[in-house]
N, C-alpha and C. Protein backbone atom coordinates (compact mmCIF):
# COMPACT_ATOMS: atom_id res chain seq x y z
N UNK A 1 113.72 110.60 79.33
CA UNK A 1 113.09 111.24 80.48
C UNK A 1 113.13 112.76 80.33
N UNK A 2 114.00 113.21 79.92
CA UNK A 2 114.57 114.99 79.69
C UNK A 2 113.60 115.45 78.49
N UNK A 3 113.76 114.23 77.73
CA UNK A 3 112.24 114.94 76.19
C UNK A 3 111.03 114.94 76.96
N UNK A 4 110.42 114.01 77.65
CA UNK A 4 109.36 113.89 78.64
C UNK A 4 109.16 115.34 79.29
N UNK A 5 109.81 115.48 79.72
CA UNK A 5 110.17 116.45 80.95
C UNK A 5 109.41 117.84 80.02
N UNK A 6 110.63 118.40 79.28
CA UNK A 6 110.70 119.35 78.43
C UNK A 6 109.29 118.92 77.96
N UNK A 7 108.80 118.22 77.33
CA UNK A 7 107.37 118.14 76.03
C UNK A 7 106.44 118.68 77.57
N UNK A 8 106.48 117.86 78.49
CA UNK A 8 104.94 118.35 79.31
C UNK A 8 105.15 119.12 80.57
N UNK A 9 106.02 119.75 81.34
CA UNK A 9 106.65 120.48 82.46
C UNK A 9 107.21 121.01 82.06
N UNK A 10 108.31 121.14 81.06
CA UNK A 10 109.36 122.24 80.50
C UNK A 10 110.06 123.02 81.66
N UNK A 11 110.57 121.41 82.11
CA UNK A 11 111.78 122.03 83.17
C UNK A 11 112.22 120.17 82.75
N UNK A 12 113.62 120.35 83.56
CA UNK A 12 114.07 118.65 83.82
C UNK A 12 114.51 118.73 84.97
N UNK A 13 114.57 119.34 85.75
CA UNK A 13 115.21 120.01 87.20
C UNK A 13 114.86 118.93 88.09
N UNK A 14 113.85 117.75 87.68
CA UNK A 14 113.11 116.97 88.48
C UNK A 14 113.76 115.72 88.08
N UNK A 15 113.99 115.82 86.96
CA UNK A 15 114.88 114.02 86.55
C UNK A 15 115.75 113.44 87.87
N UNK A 16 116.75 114.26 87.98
CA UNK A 16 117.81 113.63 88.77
C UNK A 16 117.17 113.01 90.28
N UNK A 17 115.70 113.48 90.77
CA UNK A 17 115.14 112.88 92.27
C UNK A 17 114.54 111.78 91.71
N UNK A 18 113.93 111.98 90.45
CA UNK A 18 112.91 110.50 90.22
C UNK A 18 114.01 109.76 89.56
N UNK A 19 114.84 109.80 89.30
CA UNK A 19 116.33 108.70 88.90
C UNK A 19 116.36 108.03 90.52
N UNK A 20 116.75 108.57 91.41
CA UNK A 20 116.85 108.55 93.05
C UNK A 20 116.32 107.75 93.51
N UNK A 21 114.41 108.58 92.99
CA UNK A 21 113.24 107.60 93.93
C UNK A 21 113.27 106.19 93.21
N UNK A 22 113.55 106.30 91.77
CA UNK A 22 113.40 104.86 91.69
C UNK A 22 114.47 103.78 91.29
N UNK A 23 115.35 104.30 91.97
CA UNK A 23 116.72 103.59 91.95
C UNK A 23 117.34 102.98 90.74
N UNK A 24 117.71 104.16 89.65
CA UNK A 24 117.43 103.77 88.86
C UNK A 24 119.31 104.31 88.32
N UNK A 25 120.02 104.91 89.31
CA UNK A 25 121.00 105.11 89.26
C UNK A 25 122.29 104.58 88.55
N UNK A 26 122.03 103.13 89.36
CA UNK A 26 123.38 102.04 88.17
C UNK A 26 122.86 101.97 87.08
N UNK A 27 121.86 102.38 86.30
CA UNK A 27 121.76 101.60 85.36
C UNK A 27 121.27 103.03 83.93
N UNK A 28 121.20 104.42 84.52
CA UNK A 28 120.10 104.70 83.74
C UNK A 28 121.25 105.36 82.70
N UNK A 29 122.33 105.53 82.30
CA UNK A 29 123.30 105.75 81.67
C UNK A 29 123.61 104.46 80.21
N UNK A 30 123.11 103.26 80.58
CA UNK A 30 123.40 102.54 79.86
C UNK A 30 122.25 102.31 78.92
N UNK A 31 122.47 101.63 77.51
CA UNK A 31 121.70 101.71 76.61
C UNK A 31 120.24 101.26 76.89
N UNK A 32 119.27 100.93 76.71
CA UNK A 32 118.57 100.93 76.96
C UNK A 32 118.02 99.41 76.55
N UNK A 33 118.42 98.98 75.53
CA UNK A 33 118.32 97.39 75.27
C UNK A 33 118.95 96.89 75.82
N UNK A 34 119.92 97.27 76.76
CA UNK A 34 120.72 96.34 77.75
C UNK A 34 119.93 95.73 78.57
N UNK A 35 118.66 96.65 79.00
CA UNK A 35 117.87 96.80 79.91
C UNK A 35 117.11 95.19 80.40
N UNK A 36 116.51 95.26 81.44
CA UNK A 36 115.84 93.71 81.93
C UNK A 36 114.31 94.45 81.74
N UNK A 37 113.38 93.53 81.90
CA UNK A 37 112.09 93.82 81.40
C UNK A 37 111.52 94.81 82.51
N UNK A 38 112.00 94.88 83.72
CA UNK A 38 111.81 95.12 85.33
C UNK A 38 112.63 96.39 84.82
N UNK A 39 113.44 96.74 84.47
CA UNK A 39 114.68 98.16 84.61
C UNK A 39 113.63 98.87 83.08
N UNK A 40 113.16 98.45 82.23
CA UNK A 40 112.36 99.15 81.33
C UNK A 40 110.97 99.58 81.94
N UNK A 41 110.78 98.45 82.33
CA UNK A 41 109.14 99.20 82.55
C UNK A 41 109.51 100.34 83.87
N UNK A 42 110.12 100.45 84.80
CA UNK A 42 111.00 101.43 85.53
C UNK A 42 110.79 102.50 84.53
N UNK A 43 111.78 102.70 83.69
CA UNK A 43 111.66 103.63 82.80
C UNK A 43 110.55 104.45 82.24
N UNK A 44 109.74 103.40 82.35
CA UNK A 44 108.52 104.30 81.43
C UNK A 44 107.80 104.55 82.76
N UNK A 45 107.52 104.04 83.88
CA UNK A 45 107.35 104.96 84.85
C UNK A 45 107.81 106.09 85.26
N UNK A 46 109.16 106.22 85.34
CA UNK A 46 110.23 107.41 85.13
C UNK A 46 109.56 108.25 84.59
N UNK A 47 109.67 107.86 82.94
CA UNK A 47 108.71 108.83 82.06
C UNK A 47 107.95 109.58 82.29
N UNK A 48 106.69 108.67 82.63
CA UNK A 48 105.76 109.10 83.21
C UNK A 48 105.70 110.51 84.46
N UNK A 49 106.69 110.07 85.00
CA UNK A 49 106.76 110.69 86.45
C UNK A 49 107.37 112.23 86.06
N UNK A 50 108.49 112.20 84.98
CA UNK A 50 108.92 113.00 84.45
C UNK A 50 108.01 114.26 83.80
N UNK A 51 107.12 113.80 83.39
CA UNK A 51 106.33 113.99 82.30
C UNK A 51 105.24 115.04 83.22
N UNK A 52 105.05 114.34 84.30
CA UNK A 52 104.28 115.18 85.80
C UNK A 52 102.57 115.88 85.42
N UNK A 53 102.43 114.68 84.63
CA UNK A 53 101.11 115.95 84.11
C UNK A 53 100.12 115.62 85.26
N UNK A 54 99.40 116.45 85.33
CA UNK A 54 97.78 116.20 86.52
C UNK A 54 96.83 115.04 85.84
N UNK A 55 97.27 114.78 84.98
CA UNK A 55 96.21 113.87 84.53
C UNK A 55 97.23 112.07 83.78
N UNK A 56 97.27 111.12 84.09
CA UNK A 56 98.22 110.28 83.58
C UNK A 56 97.18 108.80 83.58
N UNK A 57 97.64 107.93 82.22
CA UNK A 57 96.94 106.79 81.97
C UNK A 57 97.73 105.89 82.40
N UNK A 58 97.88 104.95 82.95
CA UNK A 58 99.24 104.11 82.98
C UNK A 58 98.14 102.45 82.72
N UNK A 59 99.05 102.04 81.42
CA UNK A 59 98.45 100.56 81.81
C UNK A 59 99.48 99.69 82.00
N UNK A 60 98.96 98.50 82.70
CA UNK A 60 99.99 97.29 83.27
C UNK A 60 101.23 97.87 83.51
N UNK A 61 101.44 98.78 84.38
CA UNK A 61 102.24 99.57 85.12
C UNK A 61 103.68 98.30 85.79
N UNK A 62 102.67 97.40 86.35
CA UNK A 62 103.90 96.30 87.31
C UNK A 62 104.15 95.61 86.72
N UNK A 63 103.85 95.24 85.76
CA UNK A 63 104.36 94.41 84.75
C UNK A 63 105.87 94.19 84.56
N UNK A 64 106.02 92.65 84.80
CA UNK A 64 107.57 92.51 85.07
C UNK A 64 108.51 93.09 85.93
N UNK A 65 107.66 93.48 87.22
CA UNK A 65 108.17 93.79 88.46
C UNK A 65 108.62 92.98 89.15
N UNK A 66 109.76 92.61 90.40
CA UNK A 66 109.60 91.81 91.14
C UNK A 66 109.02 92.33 92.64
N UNK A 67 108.77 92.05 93.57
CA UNK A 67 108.04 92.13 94.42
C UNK A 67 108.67 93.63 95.37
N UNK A 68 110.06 94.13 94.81
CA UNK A 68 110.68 95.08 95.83
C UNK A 68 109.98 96.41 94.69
N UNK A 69 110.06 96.08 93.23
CA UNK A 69 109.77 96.96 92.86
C UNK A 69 108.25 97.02 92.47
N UNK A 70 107.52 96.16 92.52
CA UNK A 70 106.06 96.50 93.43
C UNK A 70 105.37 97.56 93.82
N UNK A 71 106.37 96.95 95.13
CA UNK A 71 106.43 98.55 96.72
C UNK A 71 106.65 99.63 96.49
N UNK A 72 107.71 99.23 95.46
CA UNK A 72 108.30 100.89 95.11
C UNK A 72 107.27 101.83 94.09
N UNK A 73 106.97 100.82 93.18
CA UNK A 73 105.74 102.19 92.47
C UNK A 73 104.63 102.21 93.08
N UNK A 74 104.71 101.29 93.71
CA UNK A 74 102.97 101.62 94.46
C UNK A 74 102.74 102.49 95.60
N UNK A 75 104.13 102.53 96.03
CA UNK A 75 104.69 103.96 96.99
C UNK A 75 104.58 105.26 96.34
N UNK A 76 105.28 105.21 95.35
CA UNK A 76 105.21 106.37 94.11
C UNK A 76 103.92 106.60 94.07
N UNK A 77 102.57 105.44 93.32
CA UNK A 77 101.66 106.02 92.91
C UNK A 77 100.64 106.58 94.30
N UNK A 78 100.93 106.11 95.54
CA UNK A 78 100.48 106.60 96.35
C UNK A 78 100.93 108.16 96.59
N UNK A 79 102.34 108.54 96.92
CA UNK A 79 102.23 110.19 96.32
C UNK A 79 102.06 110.87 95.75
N UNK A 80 101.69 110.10 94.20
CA UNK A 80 101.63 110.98 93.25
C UNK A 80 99.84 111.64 93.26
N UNK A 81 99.16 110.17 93.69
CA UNK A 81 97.55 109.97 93.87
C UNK A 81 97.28 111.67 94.46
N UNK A 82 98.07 112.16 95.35
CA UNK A 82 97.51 113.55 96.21
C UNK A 82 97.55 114.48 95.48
N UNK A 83 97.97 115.06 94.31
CA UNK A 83 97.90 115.60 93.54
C UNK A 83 97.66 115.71 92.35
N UNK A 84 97.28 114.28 91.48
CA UNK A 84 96.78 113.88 90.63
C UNK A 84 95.59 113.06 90.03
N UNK A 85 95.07 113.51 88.74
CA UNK A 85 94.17 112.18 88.62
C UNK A 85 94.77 111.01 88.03
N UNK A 86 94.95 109.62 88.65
CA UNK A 86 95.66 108.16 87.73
C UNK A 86 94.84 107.37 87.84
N UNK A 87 94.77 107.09 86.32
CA UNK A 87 94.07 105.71 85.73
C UNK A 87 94.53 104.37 85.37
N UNK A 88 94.74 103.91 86.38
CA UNK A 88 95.56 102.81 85.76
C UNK A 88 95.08 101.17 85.70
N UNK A 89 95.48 100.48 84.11
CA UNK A 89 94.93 99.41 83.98
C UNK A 89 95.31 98.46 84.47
N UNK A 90 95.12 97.29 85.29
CA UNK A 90 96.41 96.61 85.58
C UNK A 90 95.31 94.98 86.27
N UNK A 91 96.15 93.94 85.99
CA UNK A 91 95.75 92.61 86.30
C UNK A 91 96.24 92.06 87.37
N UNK A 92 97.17 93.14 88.01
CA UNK A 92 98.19 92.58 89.17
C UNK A 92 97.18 93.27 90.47
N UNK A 93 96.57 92.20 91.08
CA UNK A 93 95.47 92.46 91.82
C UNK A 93 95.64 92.53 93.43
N UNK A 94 96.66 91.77 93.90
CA UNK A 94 97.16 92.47 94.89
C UNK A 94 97.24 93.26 95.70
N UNK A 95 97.45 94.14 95.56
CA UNK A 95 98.07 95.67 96.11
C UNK A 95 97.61 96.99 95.10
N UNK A 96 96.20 96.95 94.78
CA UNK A 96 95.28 97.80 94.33
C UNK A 96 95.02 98.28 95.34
N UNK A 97 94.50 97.70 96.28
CA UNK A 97 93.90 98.00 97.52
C UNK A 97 94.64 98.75 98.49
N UNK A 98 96.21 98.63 98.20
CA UNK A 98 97.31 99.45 98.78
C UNK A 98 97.18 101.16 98.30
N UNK A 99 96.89 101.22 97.07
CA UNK A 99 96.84 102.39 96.47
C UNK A 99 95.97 103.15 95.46
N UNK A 100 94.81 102.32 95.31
CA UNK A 100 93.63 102.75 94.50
C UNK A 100 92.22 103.38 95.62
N UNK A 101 92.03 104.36 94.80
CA UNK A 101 90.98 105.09 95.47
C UNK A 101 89.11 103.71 95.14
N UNK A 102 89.73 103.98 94.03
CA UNK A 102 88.17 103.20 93.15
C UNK A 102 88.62 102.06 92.32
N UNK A 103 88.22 101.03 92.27
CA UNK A 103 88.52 99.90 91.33
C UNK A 103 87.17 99.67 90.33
N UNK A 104 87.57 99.55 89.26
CA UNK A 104 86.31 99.45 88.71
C UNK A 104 86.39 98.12 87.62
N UNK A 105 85.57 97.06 87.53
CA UNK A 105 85.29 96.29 86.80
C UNK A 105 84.72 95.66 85.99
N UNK A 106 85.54 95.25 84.56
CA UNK A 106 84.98 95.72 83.63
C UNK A 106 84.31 94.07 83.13
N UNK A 107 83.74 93.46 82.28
CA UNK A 107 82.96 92.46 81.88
C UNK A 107 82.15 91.95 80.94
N UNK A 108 82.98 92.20 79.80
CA UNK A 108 82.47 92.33 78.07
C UNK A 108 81.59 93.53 77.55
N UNK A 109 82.64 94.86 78.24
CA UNK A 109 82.48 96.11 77.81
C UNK A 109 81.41 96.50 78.43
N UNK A 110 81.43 96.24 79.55
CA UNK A 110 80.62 96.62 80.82
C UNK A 110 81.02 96.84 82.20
N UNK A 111 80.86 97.90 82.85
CA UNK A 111 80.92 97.71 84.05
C UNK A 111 80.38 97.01 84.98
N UNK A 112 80.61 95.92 85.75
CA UNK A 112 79.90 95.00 86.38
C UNK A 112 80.12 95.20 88.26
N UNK A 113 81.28 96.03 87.99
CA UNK A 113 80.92 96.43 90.21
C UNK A 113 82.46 97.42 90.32
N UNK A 114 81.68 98.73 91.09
CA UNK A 114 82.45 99.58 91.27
C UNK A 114 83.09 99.45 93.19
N UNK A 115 84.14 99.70 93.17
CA UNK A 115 84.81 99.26 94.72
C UNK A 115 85.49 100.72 95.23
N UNK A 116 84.89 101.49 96.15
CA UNK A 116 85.02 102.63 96.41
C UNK A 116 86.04 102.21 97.74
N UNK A 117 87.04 102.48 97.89
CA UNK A 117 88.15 102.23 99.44
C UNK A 117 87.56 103.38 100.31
N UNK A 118 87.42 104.83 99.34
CA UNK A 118 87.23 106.15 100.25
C UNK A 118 86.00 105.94 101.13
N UNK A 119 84.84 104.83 101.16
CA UNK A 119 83.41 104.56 101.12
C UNK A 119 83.60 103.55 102.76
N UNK A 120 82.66 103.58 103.72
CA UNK A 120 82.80 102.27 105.13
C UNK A 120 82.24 101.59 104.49
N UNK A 121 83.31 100.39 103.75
CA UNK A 121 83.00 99.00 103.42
C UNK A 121 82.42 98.01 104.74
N UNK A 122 81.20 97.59 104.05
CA UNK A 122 80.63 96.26 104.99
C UNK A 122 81.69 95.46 105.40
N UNK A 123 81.56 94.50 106.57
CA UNK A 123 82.89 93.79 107.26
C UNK A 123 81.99 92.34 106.59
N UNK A 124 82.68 91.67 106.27
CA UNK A 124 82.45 89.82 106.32
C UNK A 124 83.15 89.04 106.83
N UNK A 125 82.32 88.12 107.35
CA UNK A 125 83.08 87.10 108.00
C UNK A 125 83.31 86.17 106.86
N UNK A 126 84.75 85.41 106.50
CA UNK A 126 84.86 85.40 105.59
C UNK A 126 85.95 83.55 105.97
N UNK A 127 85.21 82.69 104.88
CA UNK A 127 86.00 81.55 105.31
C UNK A 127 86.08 80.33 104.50
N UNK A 128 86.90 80.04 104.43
CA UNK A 128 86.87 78.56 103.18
C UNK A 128 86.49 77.56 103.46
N UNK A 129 85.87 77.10 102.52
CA UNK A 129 84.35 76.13 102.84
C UNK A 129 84.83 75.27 101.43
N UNK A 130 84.55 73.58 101.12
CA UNK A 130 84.06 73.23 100.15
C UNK A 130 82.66 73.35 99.67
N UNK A 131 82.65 73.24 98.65
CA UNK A 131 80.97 73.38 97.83
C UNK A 131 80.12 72.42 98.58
N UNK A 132 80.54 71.16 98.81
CA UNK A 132 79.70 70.11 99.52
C UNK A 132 79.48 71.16 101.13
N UNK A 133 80.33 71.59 101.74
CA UNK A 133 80.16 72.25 103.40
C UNK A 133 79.61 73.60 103.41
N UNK A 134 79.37 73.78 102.32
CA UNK A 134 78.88 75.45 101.67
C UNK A 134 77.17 74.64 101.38
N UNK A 135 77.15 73.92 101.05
CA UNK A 135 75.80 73.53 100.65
C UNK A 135 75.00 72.91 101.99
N UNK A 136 75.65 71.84 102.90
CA UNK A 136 75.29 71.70 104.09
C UNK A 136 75.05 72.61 104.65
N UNK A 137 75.54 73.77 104.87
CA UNK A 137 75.43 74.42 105.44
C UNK A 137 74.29 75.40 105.08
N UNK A 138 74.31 75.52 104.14
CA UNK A 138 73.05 76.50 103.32
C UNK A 138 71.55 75.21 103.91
N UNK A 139 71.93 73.90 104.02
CA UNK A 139 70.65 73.42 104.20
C UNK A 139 70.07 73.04 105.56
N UNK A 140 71.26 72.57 106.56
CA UNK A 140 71.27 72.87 108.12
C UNK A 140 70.99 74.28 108.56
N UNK A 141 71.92 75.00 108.39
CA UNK A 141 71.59 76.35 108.91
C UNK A 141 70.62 77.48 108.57
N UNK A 142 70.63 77.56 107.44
CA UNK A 142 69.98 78.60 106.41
C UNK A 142 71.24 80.14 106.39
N UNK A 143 71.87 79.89 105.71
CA UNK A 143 72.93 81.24 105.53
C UNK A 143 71.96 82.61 105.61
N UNK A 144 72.40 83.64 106.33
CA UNK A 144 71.90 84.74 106.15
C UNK A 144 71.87 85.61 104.38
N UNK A 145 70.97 86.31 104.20
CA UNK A 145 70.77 86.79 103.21
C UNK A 145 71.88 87.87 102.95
N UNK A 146 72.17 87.89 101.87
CA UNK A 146 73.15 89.02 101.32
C UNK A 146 74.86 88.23 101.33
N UNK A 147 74.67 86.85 102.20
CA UNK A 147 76.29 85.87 102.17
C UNK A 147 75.90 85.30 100.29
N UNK A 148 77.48 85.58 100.56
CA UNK A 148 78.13 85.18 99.38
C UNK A 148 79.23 83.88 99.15
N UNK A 149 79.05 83.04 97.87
CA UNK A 149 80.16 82.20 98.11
C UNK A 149 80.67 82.32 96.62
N UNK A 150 82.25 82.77 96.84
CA UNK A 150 82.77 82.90 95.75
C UNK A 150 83.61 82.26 95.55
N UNK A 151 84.05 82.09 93.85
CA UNK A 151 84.40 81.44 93.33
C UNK A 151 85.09 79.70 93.81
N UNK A 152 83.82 79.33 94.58
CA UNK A 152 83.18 78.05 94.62
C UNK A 152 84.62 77.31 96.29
N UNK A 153 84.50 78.55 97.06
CA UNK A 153 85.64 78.07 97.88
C UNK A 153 85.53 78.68 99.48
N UNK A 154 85.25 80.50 99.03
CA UNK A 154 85.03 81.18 99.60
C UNK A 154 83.80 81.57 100.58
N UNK A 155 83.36 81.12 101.70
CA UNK A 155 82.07 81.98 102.13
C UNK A 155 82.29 83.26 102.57
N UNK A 156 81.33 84.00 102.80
CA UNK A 156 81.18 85.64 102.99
C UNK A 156 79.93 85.54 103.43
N UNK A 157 80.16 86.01 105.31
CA UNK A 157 78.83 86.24 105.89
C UNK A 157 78.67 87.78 106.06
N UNK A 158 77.72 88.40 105.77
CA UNK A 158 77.71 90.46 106.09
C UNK A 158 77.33 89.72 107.81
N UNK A 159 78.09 90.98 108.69
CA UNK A 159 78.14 91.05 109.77
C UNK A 159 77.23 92.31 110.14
N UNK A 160 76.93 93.20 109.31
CA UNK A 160 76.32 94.28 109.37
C UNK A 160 74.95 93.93 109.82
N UNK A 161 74.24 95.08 110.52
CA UNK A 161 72.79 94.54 111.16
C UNK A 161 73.00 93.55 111.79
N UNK A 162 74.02 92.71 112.27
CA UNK A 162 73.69 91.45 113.39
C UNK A 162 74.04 92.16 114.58
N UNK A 163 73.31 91.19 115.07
CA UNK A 163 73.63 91.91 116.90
C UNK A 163 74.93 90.96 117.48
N UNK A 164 75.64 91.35 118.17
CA UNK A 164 76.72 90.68 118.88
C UNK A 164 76.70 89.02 118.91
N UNK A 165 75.61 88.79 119.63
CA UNK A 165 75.17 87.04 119.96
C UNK A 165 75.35 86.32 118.42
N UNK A 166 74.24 87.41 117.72
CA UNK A 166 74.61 86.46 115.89
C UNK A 166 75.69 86.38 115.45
N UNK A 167 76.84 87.31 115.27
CA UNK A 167 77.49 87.51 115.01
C UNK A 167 78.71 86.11 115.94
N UNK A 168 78.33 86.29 117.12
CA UNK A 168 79.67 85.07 118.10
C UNK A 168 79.05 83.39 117.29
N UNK A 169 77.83 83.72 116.76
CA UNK A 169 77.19 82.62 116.71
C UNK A 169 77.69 81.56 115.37
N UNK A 170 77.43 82.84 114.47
CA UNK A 170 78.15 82.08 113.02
C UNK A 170 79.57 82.07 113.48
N UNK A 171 80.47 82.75 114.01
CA UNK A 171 81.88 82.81 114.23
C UNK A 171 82.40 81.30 114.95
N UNK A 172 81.42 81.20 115.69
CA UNK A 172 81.45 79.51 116.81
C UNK A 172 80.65 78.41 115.34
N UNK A 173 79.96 78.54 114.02
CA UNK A 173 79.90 77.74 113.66
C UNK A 173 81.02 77.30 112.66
N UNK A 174 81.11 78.59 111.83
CA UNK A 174 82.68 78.37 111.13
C UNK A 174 83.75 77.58 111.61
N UNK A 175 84.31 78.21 113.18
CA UNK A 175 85.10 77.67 113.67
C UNK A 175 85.37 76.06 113.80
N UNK A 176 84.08 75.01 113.87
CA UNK A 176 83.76 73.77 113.53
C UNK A 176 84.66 73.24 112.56
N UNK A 177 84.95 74.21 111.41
CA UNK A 177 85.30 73.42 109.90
C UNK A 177 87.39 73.77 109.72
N UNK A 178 87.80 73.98 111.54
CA UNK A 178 88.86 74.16 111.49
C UNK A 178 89.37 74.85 109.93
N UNK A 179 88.90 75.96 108.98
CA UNK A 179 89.60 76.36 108.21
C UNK A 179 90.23 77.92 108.10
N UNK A 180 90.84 78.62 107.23
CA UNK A 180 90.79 80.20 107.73
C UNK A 180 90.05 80.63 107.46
N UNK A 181 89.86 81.49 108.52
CA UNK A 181 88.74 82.25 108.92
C UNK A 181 88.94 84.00 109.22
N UNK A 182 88.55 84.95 108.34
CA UNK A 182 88.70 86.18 108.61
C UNK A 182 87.47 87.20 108.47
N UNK A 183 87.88 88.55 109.18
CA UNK A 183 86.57 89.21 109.06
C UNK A 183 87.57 90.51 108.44
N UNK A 184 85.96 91.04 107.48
CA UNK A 184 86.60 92.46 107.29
C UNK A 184 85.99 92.29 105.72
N UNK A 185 86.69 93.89 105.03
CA UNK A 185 85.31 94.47 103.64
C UNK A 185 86.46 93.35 103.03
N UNK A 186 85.56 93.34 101.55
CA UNK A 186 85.97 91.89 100.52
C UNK A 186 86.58 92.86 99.80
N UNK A 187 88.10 92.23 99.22
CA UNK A 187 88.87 93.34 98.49
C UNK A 187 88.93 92.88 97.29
N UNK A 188 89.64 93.42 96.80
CA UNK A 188 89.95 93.63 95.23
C UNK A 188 89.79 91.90 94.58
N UNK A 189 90.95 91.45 95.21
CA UNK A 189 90.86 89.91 94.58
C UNK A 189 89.41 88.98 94.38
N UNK A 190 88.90 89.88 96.23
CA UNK A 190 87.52 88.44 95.94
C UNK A 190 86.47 89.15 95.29
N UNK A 191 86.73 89.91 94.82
CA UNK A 191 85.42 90.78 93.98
C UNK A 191 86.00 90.59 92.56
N UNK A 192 87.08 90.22 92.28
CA UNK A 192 87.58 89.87 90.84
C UNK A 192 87.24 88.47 90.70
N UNK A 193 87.28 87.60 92.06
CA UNK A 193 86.94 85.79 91.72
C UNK A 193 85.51 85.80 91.97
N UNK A 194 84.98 87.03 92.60
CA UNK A 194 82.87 86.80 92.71
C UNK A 194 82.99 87.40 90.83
N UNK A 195 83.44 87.99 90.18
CA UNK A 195 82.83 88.52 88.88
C UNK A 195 83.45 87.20 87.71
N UNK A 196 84.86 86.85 87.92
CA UNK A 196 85.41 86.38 86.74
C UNK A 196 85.61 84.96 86.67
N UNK A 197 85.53 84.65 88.18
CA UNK A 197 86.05 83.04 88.43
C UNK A 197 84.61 82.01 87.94
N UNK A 198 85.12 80.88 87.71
CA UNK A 198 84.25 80.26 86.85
C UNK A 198 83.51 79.03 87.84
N UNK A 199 82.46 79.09 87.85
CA UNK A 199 81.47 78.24 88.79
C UNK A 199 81.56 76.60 88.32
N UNK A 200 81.17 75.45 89.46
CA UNK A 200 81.38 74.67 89.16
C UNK A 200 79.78 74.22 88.78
């Protein structure tokens, strides 16, 4: 962390708080192959953090996290986000949405859909359907244009442009299929199972 420090800030004056922030205290004295896969990758966040540059790549960052230390870098990368640019690669899809400005996705060296948080995401009404009650329904009702059903489970009605009555209307038909039922913009996960998940 101190070579870090020194190579890109050329101070270390900062080690001993990011030891602190990431609780890294019992352990950061001891060799380093002692280490658990969770107390290393720590480390190279450390690094990283150490390192303080305005500009930082991080891939598969959570990797071999457990769920406390999660929170904890995604806390981190949320302060660090105000003063920096971070790029980071990562499959742990989750809690992007906790701390990413832009998600971008990629699809045999293509970008296939950019997800702006800073942007008023459309709201969907949003609800699990089988393919057979997804298809009834597409042939009883006629689904509004621009609904989506992803990865063969999911419906997604846009609520946008409906007037109140439409809107109570699909909400009272959903409700029929007793399943969950939520409204609000489609995040990270269901825009990773509308691009990657595999159709039946």
């Amino acid at each position: 962390m101190k070579l870090y420090a020194n190579m890109w800030k050329g101070s270390t004056k900062h080690i001993r708080s990011i030891i602190d922030r990431l609780h890294m205290g019992h352990y950061v004295k001891r060799k380093v192959r002692t280490y658990s896969l969770g107390m290393r990758q720590r480390l190279c966040f450390a690094m990283m953090m150490a390192a303080d540059t305005p500009i930082m790549l991080m891939d598969e960052v959570m990797n071999g996290l457990d769920v406390e230390n999660v929170a904890l870098i995604s806390e981190c990368l949320m302060e660090m986000k105000q003063d920096k640019l971070i790029f980071v690669a990562s499959h742990l899809l989750s809690n992007l949405d906790l701390y990413a400005d832009r998600v971008l996705f990629l699809k045999d060296g293509k970008f296939v859909h950019e997800q702006k948080f800073t942007d008023e995401n459309e709201d969907f009404l949003k609800v699990e359907v089988s393919f057979e009650q997804y298809e009834t329904l597409q042939a009883v009702l006629g689904l509004p244009a621009g609904h989506m059903f992803i990865a063969n489970y999911l419906l997604c009605i846009p609520l946008g442009g409906m007037s109140e009555s439409e809107q109570t209307k699909w909400m009272a038909q959903m409700l029929k299929y007793n399943n969950e039922m939520t409204i609000g913009p489609l995040g990270t996960v269901e825009y990773y199972e509308k691009y990657y998940a595999k159709s039946v």
